[in-house]
Protein backbone atom coordinates (compact mmCIF):
# COMPACT_ATOMS: atom_id res chain seq x y z
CA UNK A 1 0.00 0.00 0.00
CA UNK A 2 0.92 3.44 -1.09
CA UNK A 3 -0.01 7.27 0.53
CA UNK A 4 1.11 9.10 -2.37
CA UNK A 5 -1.92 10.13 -3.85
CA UNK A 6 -2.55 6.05 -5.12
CA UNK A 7 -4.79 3.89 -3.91
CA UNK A 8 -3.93 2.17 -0.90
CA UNK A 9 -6.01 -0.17 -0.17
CA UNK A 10 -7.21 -2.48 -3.36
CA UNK A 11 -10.42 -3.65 -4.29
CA UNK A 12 -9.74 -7.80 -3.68
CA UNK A 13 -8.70 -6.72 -0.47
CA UNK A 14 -12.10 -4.52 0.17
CA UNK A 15 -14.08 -7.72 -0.87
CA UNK A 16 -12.32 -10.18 0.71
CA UNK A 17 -13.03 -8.41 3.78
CA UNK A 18 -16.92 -8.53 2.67
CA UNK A 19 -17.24 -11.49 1.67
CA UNK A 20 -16.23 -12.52 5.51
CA UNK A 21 -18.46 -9.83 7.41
CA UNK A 22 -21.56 -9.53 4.59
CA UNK A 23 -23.32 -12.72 6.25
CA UNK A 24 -22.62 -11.24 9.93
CA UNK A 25 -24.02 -8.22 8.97
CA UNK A 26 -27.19 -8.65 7.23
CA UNK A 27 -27.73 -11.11 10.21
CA UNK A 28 -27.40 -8.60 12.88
CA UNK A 29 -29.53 -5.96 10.65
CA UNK A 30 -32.31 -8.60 10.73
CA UNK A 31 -32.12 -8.79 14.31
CA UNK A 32 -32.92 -4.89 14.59
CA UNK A 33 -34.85 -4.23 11.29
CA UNK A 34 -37.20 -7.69 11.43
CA UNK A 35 -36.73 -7.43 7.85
CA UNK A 36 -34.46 -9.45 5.92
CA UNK A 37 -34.80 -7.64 2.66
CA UNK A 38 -33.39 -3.99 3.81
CA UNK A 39 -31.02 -5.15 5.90
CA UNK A 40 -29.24 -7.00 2.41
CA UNK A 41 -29.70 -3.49 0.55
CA UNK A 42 -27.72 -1.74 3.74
CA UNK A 43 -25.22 -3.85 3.68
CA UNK A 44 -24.88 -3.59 0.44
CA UNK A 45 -24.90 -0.18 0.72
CA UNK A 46 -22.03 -0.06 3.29
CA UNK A 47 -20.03 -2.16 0.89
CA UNK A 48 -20.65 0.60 -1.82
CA UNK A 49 -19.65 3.54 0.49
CA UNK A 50 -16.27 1.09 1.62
CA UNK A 51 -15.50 0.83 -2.03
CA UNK A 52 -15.51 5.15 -2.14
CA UNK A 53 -13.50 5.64 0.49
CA UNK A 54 -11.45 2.69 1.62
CA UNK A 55 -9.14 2.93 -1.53
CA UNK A 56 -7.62 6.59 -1.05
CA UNK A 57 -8.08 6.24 3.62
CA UNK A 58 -7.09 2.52 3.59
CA UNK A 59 -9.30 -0.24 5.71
CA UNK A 60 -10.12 1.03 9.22
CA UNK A 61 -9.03 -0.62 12.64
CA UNK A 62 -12.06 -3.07 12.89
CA UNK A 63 -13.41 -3.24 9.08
CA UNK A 64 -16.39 -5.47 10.19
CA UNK A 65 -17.30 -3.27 12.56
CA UNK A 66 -16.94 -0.06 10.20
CA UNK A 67 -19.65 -1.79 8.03
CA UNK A 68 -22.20 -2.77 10.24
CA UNK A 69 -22.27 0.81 12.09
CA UNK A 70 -22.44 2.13 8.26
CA UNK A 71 -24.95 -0.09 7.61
CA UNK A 72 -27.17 0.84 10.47
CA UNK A 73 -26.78 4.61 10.14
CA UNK A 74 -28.00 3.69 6.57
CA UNK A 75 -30.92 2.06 7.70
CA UNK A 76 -32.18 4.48 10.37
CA UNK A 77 -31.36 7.14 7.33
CA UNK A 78 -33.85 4.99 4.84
CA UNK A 79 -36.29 4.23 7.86
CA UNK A 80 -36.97 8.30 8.23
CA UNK A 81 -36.87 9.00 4.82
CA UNK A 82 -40.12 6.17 4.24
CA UNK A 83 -41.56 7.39 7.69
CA UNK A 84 -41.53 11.18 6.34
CA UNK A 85 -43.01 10.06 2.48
CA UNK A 86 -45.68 8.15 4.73
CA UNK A 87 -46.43 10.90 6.77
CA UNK A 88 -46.23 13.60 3.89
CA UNK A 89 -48.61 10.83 1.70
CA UNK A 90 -51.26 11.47 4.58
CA UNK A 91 -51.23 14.89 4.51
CA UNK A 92 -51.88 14.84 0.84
CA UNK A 93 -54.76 12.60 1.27
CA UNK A 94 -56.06 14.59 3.34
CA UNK A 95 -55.25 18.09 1.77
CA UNK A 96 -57.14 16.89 -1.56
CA UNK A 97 -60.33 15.61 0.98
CA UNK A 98 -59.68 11.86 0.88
CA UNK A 99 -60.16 9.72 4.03
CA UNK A 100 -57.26 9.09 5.97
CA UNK A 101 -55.91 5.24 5.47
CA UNK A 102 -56.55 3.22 8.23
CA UNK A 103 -53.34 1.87 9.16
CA UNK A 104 -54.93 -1.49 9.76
CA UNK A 105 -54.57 -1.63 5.71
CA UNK A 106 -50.98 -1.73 5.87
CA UNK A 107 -50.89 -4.69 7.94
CA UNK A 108 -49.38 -6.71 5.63
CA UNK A 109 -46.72 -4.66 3.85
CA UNK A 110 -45.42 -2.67 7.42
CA UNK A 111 -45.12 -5.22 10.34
CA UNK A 112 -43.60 -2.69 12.01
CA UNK A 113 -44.09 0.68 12.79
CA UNK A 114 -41.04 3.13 11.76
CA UNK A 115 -40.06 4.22 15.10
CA UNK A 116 -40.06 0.77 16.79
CA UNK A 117 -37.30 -0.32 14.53
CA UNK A 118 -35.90 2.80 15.38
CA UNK A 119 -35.50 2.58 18.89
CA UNK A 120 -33.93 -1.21 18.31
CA UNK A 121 -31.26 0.63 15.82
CA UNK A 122 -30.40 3.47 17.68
CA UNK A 123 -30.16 1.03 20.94
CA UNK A 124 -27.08 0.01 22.59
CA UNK A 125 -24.53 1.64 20.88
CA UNK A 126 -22.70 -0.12 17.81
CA UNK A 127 -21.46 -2.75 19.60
CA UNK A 128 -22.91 -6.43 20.26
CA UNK A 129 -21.57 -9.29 22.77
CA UNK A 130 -20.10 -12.22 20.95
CA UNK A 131 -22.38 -14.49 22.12
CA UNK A 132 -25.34 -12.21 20.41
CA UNK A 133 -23.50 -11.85 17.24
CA UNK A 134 -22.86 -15.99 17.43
CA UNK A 135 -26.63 -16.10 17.62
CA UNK A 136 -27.56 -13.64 15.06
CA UNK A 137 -25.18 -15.28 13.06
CA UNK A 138 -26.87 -18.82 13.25
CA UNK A 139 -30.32 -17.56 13.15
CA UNK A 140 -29.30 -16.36 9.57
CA UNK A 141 -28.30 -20.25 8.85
CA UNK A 142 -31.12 -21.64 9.39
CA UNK A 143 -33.69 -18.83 8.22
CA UNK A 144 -31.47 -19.41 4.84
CA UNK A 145 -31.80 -23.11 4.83
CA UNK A 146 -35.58 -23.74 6.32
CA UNK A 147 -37.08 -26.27 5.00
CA UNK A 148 -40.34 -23.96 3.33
CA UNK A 149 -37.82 -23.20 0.22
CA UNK A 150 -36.54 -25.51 -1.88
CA UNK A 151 -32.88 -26.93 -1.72
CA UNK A 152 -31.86 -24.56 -4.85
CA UNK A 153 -33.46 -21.76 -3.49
CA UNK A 154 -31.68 -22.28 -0.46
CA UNK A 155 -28.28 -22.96 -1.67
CA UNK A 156 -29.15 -19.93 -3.34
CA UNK A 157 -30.28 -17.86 -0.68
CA UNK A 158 -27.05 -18.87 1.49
CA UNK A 159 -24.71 -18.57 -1.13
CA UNK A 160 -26.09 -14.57 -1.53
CA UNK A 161 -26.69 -13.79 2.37
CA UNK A 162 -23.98 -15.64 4.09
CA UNK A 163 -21.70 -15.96 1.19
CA UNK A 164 -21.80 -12.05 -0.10
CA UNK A 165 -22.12 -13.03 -3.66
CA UNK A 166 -23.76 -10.48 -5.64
CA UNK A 167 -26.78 -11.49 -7.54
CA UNK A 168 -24.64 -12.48 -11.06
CA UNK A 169 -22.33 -14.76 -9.09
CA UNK A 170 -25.15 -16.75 -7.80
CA UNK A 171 -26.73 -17.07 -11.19
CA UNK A 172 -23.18 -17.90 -13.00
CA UNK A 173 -23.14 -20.56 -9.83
CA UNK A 174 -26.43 -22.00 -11.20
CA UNK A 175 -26.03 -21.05 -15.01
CA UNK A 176 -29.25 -19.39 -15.03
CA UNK A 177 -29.54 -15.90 -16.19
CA UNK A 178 -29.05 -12.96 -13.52
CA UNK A 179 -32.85 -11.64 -13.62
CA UNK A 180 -34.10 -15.23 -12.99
CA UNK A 181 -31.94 -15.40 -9.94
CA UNK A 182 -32.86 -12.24 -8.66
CA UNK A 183 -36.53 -12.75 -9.09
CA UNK A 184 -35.80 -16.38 -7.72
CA UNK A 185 -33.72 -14.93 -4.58
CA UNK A 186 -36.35 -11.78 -4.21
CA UNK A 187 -39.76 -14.42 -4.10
CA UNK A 188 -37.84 -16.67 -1.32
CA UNK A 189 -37.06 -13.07 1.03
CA UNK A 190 -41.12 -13.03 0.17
CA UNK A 191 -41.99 -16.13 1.21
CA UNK A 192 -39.80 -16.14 4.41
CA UNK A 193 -41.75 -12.11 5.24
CA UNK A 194 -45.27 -14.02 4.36
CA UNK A 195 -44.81 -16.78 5.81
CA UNK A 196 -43.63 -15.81 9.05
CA UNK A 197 -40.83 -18.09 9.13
CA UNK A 198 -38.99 -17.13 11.99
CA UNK A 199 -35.46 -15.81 12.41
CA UNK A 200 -34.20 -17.94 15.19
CA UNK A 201 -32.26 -21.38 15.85
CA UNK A 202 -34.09 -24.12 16.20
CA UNK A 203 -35.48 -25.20 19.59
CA UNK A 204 -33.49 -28.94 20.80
CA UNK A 205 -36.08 -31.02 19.99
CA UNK A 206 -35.70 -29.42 16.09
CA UNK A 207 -32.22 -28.95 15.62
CA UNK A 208 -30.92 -32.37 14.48
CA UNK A 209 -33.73 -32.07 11.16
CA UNK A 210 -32.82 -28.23 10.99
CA UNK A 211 -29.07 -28.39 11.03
CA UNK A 212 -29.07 -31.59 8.87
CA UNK A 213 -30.92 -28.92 6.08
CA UNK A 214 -28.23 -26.42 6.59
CA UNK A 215 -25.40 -28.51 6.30
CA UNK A 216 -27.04 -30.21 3.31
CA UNK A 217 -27.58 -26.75 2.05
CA UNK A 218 -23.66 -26.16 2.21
CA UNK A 219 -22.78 -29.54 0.82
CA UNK A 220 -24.89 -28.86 -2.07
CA UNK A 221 -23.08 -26.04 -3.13
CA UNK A 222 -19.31 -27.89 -2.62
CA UNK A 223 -20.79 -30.42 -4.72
CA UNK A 224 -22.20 -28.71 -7.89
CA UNK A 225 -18.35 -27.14 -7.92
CA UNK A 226 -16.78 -30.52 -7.42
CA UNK A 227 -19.30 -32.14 -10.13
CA UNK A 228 -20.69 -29.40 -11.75
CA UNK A 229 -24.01 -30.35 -13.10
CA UNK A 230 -24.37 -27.95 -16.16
CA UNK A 231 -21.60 -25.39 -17.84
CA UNK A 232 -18.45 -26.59 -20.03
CA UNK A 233 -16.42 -26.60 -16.45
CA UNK A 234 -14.82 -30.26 -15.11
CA UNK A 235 -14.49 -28.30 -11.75
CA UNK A 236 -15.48 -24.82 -10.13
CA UNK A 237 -13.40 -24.26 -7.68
CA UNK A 238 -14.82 -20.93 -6.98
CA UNK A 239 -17.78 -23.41 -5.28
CA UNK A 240 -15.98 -25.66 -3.66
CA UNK A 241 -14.15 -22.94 -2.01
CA UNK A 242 -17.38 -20.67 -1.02
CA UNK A 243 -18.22 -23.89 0.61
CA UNK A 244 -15.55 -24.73 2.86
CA UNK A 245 -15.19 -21.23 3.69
CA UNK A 246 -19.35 -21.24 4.76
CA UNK A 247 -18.84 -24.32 6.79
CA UNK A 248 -15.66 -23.08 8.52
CA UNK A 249 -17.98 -20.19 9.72
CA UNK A 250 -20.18 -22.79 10.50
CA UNK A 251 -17.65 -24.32 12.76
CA UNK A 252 -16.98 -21.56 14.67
CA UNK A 253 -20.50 -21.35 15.40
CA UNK A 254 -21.67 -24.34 16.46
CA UNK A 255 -17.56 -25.80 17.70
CA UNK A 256 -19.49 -28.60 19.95
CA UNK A 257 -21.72 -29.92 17.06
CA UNK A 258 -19.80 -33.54 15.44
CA UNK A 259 -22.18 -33.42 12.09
CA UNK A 260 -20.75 -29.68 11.42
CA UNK A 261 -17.30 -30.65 12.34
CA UNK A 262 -17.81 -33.87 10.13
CA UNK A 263 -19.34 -31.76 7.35
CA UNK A 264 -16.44 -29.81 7.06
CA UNK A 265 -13.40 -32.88 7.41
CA UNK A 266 -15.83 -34.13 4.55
CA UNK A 267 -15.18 -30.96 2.52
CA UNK A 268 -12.08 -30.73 3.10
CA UNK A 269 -11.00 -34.33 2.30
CA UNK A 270 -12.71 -34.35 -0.86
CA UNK A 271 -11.36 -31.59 -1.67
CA UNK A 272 -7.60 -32.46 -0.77
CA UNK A 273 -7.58 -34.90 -3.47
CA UNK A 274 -9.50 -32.15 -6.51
CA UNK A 275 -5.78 -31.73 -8.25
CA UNK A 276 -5.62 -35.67 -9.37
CA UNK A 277 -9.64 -35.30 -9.92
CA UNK A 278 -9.74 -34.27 -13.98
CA UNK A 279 -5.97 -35.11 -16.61
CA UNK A 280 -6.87 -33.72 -20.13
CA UNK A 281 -10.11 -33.40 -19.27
CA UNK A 282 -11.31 -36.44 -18.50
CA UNK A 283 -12.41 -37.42 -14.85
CA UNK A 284 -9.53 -39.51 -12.85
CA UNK A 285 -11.29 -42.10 -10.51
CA UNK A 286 -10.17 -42.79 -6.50
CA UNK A 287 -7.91 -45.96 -7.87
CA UNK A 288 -6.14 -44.35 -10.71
CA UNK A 289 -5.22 -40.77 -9.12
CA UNK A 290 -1.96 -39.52 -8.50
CA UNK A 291 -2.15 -39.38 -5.03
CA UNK A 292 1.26 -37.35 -4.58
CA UNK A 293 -0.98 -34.32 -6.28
CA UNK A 294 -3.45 -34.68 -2.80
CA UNK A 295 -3.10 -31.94 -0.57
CA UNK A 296 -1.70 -32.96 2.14
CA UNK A 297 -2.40 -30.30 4.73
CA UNK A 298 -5.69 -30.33 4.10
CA UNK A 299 -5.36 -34.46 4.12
CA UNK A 300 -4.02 -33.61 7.88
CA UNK A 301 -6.62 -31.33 8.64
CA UNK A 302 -9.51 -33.39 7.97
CA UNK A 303 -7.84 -36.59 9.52
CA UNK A 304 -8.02 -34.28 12.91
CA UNK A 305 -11.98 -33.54 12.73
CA UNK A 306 -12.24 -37.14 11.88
CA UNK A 307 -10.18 -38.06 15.10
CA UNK A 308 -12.39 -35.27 17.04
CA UNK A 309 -15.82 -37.26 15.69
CA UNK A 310 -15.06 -40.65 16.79
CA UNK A 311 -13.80 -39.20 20.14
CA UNK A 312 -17.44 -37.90 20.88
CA UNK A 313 -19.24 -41.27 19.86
CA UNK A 314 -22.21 -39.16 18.19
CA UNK A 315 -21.57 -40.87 14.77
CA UNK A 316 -23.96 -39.24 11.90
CA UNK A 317 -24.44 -39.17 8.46
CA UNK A 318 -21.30 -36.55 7.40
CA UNK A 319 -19.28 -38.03 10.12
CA UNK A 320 -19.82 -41.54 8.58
CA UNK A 321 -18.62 -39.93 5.11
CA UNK A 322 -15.88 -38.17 6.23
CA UNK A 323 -14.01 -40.96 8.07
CA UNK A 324 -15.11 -43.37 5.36
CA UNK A 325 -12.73 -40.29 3.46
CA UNK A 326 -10.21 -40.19 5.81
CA UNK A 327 -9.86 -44.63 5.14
CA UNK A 328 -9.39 -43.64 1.03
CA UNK A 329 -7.14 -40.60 1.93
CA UNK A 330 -5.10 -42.74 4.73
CA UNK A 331 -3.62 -44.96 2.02
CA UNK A 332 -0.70 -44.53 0.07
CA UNK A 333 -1.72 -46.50 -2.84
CA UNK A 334 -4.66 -47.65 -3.92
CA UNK A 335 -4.02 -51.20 -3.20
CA UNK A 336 -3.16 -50.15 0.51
CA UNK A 337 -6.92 -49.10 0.72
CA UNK A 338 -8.71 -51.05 3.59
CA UNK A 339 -11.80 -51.68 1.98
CA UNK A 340 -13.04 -53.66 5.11
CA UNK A 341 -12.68 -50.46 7.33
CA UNK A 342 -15.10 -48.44 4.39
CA UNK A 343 -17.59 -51.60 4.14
CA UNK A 344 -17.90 -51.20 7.84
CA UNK A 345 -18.46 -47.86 7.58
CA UNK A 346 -20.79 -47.99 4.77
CA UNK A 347 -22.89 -50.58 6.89
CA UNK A 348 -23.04 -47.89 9.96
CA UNK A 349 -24.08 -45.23 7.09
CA UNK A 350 -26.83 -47.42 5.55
CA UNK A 351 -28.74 -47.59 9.15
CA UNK A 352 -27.99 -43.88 9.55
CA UNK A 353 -29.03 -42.73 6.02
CA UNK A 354 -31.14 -45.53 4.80
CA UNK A 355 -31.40 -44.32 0.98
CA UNK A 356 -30.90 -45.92 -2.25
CA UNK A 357 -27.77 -43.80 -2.94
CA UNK A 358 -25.98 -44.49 0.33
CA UNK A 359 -26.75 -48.27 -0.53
CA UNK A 360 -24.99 -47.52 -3.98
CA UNK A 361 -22.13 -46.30 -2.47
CA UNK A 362 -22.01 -49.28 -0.02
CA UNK A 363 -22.52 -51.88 -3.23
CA UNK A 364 -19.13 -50.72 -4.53
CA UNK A 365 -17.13 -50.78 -1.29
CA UNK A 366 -19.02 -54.76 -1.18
CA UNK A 367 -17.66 -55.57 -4.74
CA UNK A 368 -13.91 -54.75 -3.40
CA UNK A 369 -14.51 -56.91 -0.38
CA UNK A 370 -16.59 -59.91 -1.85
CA UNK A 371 -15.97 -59.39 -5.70
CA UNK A 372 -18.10 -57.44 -8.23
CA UNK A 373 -21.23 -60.26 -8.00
CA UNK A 374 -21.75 -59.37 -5.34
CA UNK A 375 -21.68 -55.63 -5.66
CA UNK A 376 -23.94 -56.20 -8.56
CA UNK A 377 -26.57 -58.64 -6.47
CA UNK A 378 -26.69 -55.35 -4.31
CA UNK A 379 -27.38 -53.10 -7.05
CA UNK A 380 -29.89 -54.82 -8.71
CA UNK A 381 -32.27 -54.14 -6.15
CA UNK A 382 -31.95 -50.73 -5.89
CA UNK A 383 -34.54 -48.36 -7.84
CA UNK A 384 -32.46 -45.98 -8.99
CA UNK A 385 -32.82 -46.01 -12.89
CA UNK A 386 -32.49 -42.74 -14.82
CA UNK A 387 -29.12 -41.76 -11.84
CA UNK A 388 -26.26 -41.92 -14.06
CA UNK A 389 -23.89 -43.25 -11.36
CA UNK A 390 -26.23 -46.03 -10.85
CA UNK A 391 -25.83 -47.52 -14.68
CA UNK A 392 -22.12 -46.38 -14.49
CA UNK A 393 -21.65 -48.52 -11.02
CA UNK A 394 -23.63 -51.29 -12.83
CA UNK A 395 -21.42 -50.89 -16.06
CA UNK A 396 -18.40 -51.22 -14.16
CA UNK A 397 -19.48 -54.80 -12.18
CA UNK A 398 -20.60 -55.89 -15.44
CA UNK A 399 -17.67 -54.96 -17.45
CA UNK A 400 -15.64 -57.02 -14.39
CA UNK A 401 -17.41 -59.50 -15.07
CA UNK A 402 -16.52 -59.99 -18.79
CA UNK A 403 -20.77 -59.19 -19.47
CA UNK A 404 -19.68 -57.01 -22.38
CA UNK A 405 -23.07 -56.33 -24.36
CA UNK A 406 -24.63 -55.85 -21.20
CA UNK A 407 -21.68 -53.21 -19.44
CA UNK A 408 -22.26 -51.65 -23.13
CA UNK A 409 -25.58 -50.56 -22.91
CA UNK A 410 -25.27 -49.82 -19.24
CA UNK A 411 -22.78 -47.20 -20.07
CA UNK A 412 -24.98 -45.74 -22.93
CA UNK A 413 -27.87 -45.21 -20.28
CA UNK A 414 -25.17 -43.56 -17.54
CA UNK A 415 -24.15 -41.43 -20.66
CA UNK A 416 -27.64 -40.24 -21.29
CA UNK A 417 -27.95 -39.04 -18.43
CA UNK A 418 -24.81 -37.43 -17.15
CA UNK A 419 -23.77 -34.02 -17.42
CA UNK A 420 -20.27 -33.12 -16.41
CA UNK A 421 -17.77 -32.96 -19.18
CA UNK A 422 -15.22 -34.83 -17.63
CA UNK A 423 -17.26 -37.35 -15.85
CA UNK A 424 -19.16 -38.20 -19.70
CA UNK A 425 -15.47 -38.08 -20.94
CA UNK A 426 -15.11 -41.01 -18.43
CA UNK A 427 -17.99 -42.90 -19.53
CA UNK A 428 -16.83 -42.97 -23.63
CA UNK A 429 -13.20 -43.93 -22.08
CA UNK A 430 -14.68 -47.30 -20.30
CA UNK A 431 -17.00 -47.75 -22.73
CA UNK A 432 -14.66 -47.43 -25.78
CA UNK A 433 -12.02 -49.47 -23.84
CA UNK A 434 -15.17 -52.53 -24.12
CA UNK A 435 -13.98 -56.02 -26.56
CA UNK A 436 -15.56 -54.60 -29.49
CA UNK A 437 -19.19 -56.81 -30.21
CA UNK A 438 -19.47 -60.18 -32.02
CA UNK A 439 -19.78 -60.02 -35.57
């Protein structure tokens, strides 16, 4: 940084620095406002005003803190300014003989009247206890991932409040075009306002459904940037990143909870190994990587959460994945994988997460145990037809098993179906690499 008349603070610093405090503040705005909506446009707005003046006086002491006291000066500014067009509204009614509105008729739009979410903004100062901010924090979390919106909308919704994307990011995230997000992002702040859904943390009794959503939520987003479902890209890291930086906020949230701590060695495993995930464009599988590309620090991070899970004996569904993870990431080579150790863990995951996909996973850790018949005897009775990993696990046991004409058509029905570059790359590979038919 310079103080010769440049700029000396940069713009990647300014938004790195949002990006970390947006979701903090808009959660303590909604607090004080009750109104999700305006407190996104004032933090927005203290974002803009950052960007003015944080280039030529450099970032302040306590940047987070700078933007949520800009923030709320913004918002008492805007509450006035609607309270005064309200009240000057009124008179003109009145002036021109109408009959005053009954306020009753605003019931719906104004929850609120003006100088009750004054007297919460202008209230104690700019400051806020940690433990209030922790709150605020999670309330945000699960308000973004309640289970009244759908799973896009709320990957969507927590990828704009808690990630600070703007608006185009989160439509480039979901290749849809930037209006159709923000309509999409603007009728799920609706709903939530409508609906009354409230802005707190789950009671006990809730929380293990609740938190399951939002860590869902978060693993939703990793996972369309480590297998991106539409878009030319093998990979977005930009995702998988967002991600792991959402659930390490997460964790410092909620540090007693073993399904957030799992979610995040999960993450974090998976994506250890991304740089042996795609060679020349075609998707590398778990046997055939080149393991000394794995990230090792991040290998040794996630082994610790792991280590941290089984010590509390709370085993769940992210835990189960994670340390099923940390067995593939544990091993040297390939052939050093004990596939034992990930049946039994499959087995634990199965009565945890009884669906057809965790089953699916289980049949393939079964085929390296017991041999691909009986991997295939497992997937045979699972209904899972149209899910391209299902015909590609099924074209893999059947190419094994020298059932050529058979693997062959399974891998046409996997390619049908899939949609990442790389991963359909795959498919032509194994299905090229078939005995070519009789005849």
């Amino acid at each position: 940084m310079t103080t010769d008349g440049q700029d000396v603070t940069d713009e990647g610093a300014i938004e790195r620095v949002f990006r970390e405090e947006f979701g903090r503040i808009v959660a303590t705005l909604t607090r004080r406002l009750g109104r999700l909506d305006l407190a996104e446009d004032m933090a927005q707005e203290a974002f803009a005003e950052a960007l003015r003046r944080w280039p030529a006086e450099g970032l302040p002491p306590n940047p987070g803190a700078w933007l949520t006291v800009t923030a709320r000066h913004r918002a008492i500014d805007r509450i006035r300014r609607e309270a005064v067009g309200a009240q000057r509204q009124e008179e003109a009614h009145v002036l021109h003989g109408a009959t005053p509105r009954d306020p009753a008729d605003d019931a719906v739009e104004r929850v609120e009247e003006p100088d009750g979410i004054l007297s919460r903004l202008t209230a104690g100062g700019s400051s806020a206890s940690a433990s209030a901010m922790t709150d605020e924090h999670l309330r945000l979390f699960f308000t973004c991932a309640h289970p009244a919106l759908s799973p896009e909308t709320q990957a969507a919704l927590t990828l704009r409040l808690l990630g600070g994307l703007s608006v185009a990011e989160v439509a480039g995230a979901f290749f849809v075009p930037e209006r159709t997000m923000a309509q999409r992002i603007t009728r799920a702040k609706r709903k939530i306002r409508d609906a009354n859904i409230p802005f707190r943390v789950p009671r006990d009794h809730e929380l293990p459904g609740r938190l399951h959503a939002v860590l869902t939520t978060i693993y939703l987003i990793f996972n369309e940037g480590y297998l991106p479902s539409s878009g030319d890209a093998a990979i977005r890291t930009d995702l998988c990143h967002e991600a792991i930086r959402i659930a390490r906020v997460l964790r410092s949230l909620m540090p007693d909870e073993p399904e957030v701590a799992g979610l995040l060695a999960l993450l974090l495993l998976t994506e250890a190994r991304r740089p042996a995930r795609v060679a020349d464009g075609v998707l590398v599988t778990l046997d055939e990587q080149d393991r000394s590309l794995w990230d090792r620090e991040l290998i040794a991070e996630g082994h610790a959460l792991v280590r941290e899970c089984l010590r509390r004996n709370r085993p769940g569904h992210h835990q189960l994945l994670a340390a099923v993870n940390a067995v593939h990431t544990d091993a040297a080579r390939a052939s050093e994988t004990d596939w034992t150790q990930v049946l039994a863990l499959y087995d634990q995951l199965v009565v945890v997460t009884p669906t057809p996909v965790a089953r699916l996973n289980r049949a393939v850790a079964l085929a390296e145990v017991r041999g691909p018949a009986a991997g295939l005897a497992e997937v045979d009775a699972l209904d899972l037809t149209g899910y391209h990993p299902f015909h590609a696990t099924r074209a893999d046991f059947l190419r094994r098993l020298g059932r050529t004409d058979e693997a062959r058509a399974e891998y046409d029905l996997a390619l049908a179906s899939a949609t990442n570059p790389a991963e359909a790359a795959l498919l032509r590979a194994r299905r090229a690499g078939l005995s070519a038919p009789p005849g």
